[in-house]
C-alpha atoms as a PDB file:
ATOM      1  CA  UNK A   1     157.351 146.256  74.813  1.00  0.00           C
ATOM      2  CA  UNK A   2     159.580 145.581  77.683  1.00  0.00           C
ATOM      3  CA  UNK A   3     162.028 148.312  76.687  1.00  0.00           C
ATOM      4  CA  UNK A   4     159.269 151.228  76.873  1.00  0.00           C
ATOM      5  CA  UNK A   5     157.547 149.909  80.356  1.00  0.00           C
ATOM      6  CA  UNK A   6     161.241 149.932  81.575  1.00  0.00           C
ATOM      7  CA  UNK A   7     161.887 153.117  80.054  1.00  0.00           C
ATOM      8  CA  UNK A   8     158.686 154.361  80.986  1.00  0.00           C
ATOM      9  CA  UNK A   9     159.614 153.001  84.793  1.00  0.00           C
ATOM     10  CA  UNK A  10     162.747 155.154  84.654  1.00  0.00           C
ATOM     11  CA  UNK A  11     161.599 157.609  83.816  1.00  0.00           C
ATOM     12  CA  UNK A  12     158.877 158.080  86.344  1.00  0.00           C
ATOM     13  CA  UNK A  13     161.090 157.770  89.631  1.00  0.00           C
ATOM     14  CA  UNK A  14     164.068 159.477  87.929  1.00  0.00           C
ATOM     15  CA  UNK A  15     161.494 162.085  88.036  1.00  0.00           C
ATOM     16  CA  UNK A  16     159.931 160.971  91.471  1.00  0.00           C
ATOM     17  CA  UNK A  17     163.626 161.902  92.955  1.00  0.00           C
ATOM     18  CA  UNK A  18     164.309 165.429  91.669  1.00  0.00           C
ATOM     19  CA  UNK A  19     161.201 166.498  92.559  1.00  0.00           C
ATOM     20  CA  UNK A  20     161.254 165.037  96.102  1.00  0.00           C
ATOM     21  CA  UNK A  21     164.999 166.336  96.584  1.00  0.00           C
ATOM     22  CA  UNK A  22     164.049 170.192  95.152  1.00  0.00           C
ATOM     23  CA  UNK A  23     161.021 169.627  97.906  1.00  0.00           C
ATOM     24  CA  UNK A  24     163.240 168.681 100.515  1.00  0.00           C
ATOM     25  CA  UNK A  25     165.475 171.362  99.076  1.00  0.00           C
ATOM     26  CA  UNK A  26     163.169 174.191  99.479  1.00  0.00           C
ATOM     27  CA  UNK A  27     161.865 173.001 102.861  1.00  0.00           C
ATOM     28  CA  UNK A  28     165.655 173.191 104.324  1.00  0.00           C
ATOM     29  CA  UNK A  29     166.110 176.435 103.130  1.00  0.00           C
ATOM     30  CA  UNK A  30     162.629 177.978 104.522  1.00  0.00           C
ATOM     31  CA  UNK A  31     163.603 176.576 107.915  1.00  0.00           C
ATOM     32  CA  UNK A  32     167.294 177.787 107.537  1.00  0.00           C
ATOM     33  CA  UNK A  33     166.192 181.275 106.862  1.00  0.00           C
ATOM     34  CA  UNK A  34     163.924 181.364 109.399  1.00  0.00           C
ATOM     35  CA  UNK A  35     166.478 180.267 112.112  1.00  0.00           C
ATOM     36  CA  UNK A  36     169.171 182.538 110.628  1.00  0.00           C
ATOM     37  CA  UNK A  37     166.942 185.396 110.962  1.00  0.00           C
ATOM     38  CA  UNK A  38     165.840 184.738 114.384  1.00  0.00           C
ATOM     39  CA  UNK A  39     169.000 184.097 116.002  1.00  0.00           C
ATOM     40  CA  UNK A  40     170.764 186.920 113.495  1.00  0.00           C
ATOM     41  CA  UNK A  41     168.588 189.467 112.323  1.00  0.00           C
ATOM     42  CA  UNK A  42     169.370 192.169 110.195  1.00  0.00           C
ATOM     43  CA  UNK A  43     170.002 195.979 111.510  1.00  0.00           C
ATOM     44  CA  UNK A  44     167.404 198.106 110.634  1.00  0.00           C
ATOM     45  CA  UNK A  45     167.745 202.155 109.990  1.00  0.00           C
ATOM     46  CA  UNK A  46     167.097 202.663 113.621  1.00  0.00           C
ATOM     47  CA  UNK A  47     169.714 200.996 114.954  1.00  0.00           C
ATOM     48  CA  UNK A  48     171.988 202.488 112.663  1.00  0.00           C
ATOM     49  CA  UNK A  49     170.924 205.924 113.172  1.00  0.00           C
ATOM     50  CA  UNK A  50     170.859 205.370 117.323  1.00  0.00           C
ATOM     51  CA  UNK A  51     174.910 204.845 116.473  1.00  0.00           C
ATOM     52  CA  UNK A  52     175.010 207.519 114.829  1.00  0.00           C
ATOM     53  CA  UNK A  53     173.508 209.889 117.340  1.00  0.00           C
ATOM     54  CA  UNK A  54     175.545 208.149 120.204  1.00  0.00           C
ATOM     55  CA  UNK A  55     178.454 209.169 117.975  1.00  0.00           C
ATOM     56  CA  UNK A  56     177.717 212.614 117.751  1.00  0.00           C
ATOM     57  CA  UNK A  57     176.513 212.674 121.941  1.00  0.00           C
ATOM     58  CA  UNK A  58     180.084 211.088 122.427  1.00  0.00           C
ATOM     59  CA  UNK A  59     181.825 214.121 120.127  1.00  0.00           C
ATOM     60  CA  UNK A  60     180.140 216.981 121.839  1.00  0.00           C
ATOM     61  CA  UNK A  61     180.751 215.581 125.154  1.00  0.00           C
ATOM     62  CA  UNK A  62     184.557 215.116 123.918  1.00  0.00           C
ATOM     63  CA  UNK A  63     184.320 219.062 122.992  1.00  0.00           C
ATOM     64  CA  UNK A  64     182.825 220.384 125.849  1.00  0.00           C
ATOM     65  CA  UNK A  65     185.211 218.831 128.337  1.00  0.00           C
ATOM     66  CA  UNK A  66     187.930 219.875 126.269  1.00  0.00           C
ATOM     67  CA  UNK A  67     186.666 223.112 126.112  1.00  0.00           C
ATOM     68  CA  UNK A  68     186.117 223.507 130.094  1.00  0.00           C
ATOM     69  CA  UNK A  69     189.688 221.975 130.597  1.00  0.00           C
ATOM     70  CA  UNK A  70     190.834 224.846 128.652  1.00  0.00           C
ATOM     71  CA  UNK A  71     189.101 227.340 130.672  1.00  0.00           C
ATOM     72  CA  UNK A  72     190.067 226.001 134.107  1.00  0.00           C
ATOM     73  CA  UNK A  73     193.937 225.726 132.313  1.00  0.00           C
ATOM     74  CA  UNK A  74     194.218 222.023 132.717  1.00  0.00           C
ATOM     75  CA  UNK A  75     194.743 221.793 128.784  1.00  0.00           C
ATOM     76  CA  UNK A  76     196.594 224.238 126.894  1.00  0.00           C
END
């Protein structure tokens, strides 16, 4: 009888302890994510498309100062 209460006893906080480690687990992660997307959050569509328009500003500015250089005959 002493063999299944100590079994039995093993059994139990073997148990205890993964379950209170996967808690603890999943409680560090939830706060991990929520600090790494506060401090580092993701780009959204609109920031990528704002680059993508200050590209194109930046290109047509490039072109029409090239193209005025030419006409003034700074710029072959």
């Amino acid at each position: 009888m002493l063999s299944i209460n100590l079994g039995l006893t093993l059994t139990v906080v073997g148990m205890t302890t993964v379950f209170s480690f996967l808690v603890l687990l999943v409680l560090i992660m939830s706060v991990s994510s929520t600090i790494i997307q506060r401090f580092f959050p993701e780009k959204t569509n609109l920031d990528i498309n704002e680059k993508k328009t200050n590209d194109k500003k930046v290109k047509i500015a490039l072109a029409i100062a090239v193209s005025k250089a030419k006409e003034e005959g700074l710029i072959s």
